[in-house]
C-alpha atoms as a PDB file:
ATOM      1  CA  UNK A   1      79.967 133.963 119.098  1.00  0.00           C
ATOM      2  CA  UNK A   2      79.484 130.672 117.048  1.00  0.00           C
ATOM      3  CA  UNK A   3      78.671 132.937 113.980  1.00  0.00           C
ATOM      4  CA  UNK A   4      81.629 134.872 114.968  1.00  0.00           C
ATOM      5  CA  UNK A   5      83.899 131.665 114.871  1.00  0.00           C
ATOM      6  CA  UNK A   6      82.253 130.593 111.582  1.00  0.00           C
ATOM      7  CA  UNK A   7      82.963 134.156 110.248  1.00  0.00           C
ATOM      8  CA  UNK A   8      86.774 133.548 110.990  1.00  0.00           C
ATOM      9  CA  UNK A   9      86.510 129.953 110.150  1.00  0.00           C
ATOM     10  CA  UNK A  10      87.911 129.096 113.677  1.00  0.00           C
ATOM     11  CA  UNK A  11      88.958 125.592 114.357  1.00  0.00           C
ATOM     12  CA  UNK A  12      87.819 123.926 117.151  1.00  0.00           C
ATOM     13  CA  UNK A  13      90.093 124.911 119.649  1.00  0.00           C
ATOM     14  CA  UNK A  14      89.744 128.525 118.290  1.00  0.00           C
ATOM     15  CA  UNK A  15      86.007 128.537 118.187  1.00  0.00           C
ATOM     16  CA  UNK A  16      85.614 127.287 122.908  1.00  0.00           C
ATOM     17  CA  UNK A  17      88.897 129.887 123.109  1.00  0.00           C
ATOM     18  CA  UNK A  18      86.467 132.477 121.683  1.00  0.00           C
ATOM     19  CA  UNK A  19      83.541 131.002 123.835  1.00  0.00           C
ATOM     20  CA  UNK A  20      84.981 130.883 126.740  1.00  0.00           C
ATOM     21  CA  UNK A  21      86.673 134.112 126.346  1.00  0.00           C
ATOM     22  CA  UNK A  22      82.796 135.295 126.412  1.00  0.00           C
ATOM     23  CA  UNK A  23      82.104 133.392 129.514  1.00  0.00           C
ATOM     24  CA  UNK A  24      80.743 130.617 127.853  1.00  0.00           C
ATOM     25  CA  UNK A  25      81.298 126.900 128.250  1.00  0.00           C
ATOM     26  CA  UNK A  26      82.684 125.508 125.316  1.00  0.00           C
ATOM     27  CA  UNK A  27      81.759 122.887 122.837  1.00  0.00           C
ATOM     28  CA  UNK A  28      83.591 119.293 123.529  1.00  0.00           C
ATOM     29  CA  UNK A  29      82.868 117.855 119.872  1.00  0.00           C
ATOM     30  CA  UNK A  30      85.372 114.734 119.763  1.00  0.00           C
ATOM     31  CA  UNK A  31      87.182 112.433 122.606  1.00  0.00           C
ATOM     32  CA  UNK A  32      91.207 113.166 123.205  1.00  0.00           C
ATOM     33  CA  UNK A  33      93.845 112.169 125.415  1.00  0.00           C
ATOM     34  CA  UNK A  34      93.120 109.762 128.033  1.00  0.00           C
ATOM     35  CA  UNK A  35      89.695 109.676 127.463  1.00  0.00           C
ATOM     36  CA  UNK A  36      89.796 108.351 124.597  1.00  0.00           C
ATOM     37  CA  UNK A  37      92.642 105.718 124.920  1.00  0.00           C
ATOM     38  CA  UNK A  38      90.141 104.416 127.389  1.00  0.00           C
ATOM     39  CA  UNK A  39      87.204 104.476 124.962  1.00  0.00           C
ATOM     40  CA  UNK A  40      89.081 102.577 122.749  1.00  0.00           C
ATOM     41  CA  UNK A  41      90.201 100.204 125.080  1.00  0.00           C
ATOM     42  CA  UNK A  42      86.990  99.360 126.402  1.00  0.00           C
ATOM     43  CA  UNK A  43      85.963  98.941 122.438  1.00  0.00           C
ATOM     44  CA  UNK A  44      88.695  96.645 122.247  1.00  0.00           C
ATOM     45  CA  UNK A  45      87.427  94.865 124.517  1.00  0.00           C
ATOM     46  CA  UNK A  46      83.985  95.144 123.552  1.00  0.00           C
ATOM     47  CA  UNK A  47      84.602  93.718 120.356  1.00  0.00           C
ATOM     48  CA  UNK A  48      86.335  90.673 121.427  1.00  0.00           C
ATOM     49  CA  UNK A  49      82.859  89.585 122.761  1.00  0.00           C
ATOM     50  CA  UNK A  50      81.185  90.076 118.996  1.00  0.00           C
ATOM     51  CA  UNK A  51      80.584  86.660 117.679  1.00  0.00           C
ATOM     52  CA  UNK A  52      80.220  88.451 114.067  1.00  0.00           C
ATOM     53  CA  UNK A  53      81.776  90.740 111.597  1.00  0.00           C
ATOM     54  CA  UNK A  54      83.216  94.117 113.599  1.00  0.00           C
ATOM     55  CA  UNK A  55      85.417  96.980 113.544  1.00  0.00           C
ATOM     56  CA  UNK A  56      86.502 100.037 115.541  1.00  0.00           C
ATOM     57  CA  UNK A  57      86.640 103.894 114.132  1.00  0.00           C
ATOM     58  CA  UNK A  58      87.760 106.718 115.423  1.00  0.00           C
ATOM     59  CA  UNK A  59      86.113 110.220 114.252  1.00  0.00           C
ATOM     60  CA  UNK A  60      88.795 111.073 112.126  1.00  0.00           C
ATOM     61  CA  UNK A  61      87.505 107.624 110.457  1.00  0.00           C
ATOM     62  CA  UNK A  62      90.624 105.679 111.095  1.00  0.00           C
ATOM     63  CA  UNK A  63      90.474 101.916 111.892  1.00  0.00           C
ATOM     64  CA  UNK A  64      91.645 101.249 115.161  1.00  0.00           C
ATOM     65  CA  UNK A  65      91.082  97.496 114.727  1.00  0.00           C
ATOM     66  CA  UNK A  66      89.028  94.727 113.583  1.00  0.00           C
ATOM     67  CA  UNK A  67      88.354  91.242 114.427  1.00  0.00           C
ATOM     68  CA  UNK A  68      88.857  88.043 112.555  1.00  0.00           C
ATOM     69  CA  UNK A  69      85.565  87.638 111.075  1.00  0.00           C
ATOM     70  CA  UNK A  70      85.654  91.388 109.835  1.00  0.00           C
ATOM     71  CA  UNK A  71      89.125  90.244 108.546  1.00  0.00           C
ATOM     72  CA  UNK A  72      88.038  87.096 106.468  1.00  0.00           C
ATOM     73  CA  UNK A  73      84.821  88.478 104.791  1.00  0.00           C
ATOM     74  CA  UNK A  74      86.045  91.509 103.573  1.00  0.00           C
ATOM     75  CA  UNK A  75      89.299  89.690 102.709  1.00  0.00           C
ATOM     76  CA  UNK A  76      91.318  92.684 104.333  1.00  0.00           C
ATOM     77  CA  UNK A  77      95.504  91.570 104.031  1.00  0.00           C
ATOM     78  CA  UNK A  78      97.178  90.966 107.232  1.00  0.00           C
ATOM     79  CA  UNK A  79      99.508  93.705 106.413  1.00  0.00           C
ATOM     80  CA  UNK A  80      96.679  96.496 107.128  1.00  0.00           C
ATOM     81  CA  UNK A  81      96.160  94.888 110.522  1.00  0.00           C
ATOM     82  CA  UNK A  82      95.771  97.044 113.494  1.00  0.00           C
ATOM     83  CA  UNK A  83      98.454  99.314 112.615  1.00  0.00           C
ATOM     84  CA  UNK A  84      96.339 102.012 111.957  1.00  0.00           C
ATOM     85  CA  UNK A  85      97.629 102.651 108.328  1.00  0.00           C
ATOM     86  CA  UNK A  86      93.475 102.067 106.753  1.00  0.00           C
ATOM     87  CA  UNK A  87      90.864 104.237 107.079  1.00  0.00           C
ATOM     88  CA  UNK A  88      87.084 104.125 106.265  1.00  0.00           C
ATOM     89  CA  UNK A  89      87.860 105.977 103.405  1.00  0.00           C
ATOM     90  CA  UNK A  90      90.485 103.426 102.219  1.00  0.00           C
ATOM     91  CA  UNK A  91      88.107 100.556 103.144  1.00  0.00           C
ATOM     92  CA  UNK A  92      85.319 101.465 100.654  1.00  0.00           C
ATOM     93  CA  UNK A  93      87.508 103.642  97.613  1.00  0.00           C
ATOM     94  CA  UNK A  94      90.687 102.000  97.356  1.00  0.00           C
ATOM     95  CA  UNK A  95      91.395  99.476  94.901  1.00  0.00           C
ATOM     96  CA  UNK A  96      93.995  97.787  96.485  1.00  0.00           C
ATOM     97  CA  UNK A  97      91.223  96.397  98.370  1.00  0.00           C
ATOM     98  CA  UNK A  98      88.794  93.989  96.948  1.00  0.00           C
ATOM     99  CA  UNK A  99      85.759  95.696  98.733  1.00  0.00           C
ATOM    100  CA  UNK A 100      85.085  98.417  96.432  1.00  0.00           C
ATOM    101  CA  UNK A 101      84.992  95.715  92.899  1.00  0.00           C
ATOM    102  CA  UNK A 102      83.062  93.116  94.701  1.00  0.00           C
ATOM    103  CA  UNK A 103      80.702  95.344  95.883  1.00  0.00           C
ATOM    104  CA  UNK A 104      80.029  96.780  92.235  1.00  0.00           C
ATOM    105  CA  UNK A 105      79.684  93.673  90.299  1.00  0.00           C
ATOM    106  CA  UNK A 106      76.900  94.996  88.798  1.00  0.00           C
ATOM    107  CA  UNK A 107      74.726  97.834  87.978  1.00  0.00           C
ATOM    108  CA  UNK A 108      72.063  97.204  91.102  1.00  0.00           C
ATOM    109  CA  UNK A 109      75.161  96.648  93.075  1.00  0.00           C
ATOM    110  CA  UNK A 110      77.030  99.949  91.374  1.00  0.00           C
ATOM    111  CA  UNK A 111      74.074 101.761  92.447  1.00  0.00           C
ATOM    112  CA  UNK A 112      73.728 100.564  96.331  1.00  0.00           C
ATOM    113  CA  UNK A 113      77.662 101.285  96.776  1.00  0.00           C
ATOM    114  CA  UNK A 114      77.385 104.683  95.731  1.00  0.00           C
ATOM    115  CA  UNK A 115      74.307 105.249  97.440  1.00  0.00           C
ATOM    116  CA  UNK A 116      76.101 104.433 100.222  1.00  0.00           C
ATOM    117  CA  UNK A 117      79.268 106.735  99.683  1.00  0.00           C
ATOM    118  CA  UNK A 118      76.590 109.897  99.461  1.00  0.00           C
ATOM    119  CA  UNK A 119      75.217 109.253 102.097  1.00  0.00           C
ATOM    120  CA  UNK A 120      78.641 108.461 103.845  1.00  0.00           C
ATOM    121  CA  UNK A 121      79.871 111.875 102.972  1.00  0.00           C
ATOM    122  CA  UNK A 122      76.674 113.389 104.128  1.00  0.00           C
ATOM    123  CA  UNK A 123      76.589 112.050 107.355  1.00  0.00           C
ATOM    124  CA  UNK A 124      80.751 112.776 107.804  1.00  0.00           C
ATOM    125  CA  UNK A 125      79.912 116.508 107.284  1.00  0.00           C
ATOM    126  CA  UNK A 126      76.680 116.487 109.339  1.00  0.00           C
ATOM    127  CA  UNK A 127      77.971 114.820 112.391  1.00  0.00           C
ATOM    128  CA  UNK A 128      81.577 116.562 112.522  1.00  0.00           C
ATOM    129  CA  UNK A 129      80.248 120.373 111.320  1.00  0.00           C
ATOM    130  CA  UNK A 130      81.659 122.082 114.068  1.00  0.00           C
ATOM    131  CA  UNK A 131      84.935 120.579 113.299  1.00  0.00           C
ATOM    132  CA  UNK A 132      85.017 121.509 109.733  1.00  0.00           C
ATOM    133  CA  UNK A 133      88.236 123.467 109.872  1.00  0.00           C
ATOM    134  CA  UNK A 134      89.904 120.934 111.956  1.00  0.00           C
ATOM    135  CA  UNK A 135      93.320 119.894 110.902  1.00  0.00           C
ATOM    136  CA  UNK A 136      92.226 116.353 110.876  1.00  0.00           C
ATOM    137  CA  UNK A 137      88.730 117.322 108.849  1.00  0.00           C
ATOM    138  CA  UNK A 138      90.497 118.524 106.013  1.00  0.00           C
ATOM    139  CA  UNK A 139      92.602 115.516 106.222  1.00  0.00           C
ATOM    140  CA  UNK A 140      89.893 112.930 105.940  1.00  0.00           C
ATOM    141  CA  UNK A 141      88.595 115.242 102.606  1.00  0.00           C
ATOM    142  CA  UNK A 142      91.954 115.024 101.568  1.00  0.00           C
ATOM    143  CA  UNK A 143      92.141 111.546 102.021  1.00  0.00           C
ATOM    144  CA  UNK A 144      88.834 111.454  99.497  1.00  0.00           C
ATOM    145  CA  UNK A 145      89.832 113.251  96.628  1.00  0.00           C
ATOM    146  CA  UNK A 146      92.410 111.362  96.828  1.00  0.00           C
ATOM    147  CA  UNK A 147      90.093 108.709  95.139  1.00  0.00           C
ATOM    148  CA  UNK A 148      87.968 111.484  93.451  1.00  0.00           C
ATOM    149  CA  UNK A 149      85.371 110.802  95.741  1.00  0.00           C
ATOM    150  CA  UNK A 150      84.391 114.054  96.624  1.00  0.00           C
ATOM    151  CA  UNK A 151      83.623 115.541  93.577  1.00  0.00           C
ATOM    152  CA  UNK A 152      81.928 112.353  92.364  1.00  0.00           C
ATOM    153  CA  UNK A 153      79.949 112.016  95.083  1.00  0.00           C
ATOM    154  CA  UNK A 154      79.639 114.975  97.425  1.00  0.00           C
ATOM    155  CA  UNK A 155      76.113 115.731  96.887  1.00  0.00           C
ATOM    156  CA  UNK A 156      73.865 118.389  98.705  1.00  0.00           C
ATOM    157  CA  UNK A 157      70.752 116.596 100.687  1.00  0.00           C
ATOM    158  CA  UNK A 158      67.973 115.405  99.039  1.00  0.00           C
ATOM    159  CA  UNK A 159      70.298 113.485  96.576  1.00  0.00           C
ATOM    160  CA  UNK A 160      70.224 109.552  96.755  1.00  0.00           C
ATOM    161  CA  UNK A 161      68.132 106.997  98.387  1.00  0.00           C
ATOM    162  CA  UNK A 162      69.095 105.694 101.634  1.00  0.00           C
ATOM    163  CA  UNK A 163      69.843 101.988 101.397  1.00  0.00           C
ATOM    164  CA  UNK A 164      69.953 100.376 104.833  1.00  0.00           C
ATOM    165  CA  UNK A 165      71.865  96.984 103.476  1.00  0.00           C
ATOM    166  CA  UNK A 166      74.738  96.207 101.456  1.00  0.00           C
ATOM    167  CA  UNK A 167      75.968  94.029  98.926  1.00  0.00           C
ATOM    168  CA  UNK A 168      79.007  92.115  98.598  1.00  0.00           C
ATOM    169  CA  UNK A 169      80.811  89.230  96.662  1.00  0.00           C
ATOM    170  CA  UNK A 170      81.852  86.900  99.379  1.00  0.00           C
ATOM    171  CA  UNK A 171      83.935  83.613  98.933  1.00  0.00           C
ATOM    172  CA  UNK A 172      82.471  80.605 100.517  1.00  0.00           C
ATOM    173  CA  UNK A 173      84.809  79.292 102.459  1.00  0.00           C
ATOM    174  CA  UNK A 174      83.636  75.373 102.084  1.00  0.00           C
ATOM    175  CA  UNK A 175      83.774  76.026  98.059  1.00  0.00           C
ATOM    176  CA  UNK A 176      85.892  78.893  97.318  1.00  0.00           C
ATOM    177  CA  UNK A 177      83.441  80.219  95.409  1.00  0.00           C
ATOM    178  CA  UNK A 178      82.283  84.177  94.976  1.00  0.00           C
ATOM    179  CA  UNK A 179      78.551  84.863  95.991  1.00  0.00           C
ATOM    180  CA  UNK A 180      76.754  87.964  96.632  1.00  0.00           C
ATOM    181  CA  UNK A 181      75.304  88.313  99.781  1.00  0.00           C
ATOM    182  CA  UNK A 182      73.651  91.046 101.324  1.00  0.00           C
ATOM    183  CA  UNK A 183      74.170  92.671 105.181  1.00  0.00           C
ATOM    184  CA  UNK A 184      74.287  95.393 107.298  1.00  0.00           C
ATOM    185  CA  UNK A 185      75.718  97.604 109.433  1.00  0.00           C
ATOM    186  CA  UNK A 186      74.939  98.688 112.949  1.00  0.00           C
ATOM    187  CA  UNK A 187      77.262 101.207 115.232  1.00  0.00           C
ATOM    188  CA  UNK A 188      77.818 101.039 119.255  1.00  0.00           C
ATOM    189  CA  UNK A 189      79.213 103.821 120.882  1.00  0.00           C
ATOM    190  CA  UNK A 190      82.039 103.491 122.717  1.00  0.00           C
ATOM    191  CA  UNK A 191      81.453 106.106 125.107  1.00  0.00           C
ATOM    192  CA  UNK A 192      79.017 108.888 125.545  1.00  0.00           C
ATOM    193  CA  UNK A 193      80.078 110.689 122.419  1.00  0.00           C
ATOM    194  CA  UNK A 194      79.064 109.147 118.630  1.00  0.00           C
ATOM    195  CA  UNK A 195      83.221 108.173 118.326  1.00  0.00           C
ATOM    196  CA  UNK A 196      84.943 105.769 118.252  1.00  0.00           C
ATOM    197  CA  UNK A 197      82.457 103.463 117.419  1.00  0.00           C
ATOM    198  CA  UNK A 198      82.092  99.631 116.860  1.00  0.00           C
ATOM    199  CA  UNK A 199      80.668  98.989 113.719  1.00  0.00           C
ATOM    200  CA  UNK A 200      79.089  95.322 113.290  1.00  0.00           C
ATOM    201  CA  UNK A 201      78.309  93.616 109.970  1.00  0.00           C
ATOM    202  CA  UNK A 202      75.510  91.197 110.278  1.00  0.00           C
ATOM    203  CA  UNK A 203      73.609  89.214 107.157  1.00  0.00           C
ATOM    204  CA  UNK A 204      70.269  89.903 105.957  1.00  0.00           C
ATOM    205  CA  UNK A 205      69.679  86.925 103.459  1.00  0.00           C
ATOM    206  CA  UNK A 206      70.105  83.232 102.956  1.00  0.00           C
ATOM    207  CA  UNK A 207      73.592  83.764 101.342  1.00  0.00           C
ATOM    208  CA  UNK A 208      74.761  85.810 103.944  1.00  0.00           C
ATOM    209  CA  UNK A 209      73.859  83.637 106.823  1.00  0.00           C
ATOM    210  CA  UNK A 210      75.638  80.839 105.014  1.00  0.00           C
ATOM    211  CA  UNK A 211      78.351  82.784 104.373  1.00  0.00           C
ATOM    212  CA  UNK A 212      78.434  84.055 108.253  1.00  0.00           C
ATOM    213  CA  UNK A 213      77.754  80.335 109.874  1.00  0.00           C
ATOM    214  CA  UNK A 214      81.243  79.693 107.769  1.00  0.00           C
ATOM    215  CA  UNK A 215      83.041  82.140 109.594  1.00  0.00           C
ATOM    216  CA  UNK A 216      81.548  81.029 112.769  1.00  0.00           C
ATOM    217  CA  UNK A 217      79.298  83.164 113.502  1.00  0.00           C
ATOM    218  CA  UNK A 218      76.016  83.418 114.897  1.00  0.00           C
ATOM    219  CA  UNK A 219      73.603  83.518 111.744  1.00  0.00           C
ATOM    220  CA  UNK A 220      70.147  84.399 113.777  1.00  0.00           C
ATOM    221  CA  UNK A 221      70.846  87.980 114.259  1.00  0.00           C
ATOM    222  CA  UNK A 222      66.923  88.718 115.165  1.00  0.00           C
ATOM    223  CA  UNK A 223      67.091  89.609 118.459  1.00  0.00           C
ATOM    224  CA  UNK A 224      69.262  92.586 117.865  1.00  0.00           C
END
């Protein structure tokens, strides 16, 4: 049956139509309705506890909020806040943003951000395959080329390294001043599927930790 639904490049609703149609239980890929106002909710919540860096995505990779530290490192405007007008994509591609030049300041830099939007758009299509003719798929691909993203870097696996931290320009907050500090980026599930998720920024060097005691935030992250 799945190869069936592949065949006729069902979507998702098409595809556990099909299944159950078979007498099969059918595949329950991404929260909806009031689940997942209350998965959100208690991420809301959630993330009002995080002392550092955090924000909320959906699986259609929208922002569904993000909390003032996120808000003051990454230097998002106010104007993008909470009304769901950003997405992931947005956050790392667009221009308007000043993510995507201070975190390519350089070429060792250059080379860690696009490692990172690879692997991005590797995982994207690995965790959501079964919803790859989804409305809201094709969306989120559309949203990419939008900032030639997918033909730049849409590569098959086996293509780029895997870099677990990041690199970013930050502005000290005491001086004003740009420095490049280094973090990363852990995920908690909001409910028992992968989405929406609470992603958490957290520093890795010297700079960083600086940087994060500045915004008020914890800078021993050890422990986690």
């Amino acid at each position: 049956m799945m190869n069936i639904a592949e065949y006729l490049e069902c979507t998702s609703y098409e595809r556990n139509d099909l299944l159950v149609a078979a007498g099969y239980l059918p595949i329950h890929n991404e929260l909806e309705g009031r689940k997942l106002e209350l998965a959100l909710d208690w991420a809301q919540r959630t993330m009002r506890l995080i002392p550092w860096p955090s924000m909320i995505v959906s699986h259609t990779q929208d922002i569904k909020g993000y909390n003032e530290p996120a808000c003051r490192l990454f230097e998002i405007p106010s104007d993008h806040s909470y009304d769901n007008r950003m997405n992931r994509v947005d956050l790392h591609f667009s221009s308007d943003l000043p993510i995507r030049s201070r975190s390519t300041f350089d070429q060792t830099s250059l080379e860690q951000w696009e490692s990172h939007a690879i692997n991005g758009i590797r995982a994207f299509k690995r965790n959501h395959v079964l919803s790859r003719h989804d409305a809201w798929y094709q969306k989120v691909l559309d949203k990419a080329r939008q900032y030639h993203a997918i033909e730049k870097y849409d590569r098959p696996d086996g293509e780029g390294d895997i870099e677990q931290t990041q690199t970013i320009l930050a502005r000290m907050e005491s001086s004003g001043e740009l420095v490049p500090i280094r973090y990363k980026q852990n995920s908690i599930s909001a409910s028992d599927s992968l989405y929406p998720q609470i992603m958490v920024f957290l520093p890795v060097d010297a700079a960083a930790r600086q940087m994060f005691e500045e915004l008020g935030c914890p800078a021993d992250c050890e422990f986690l």
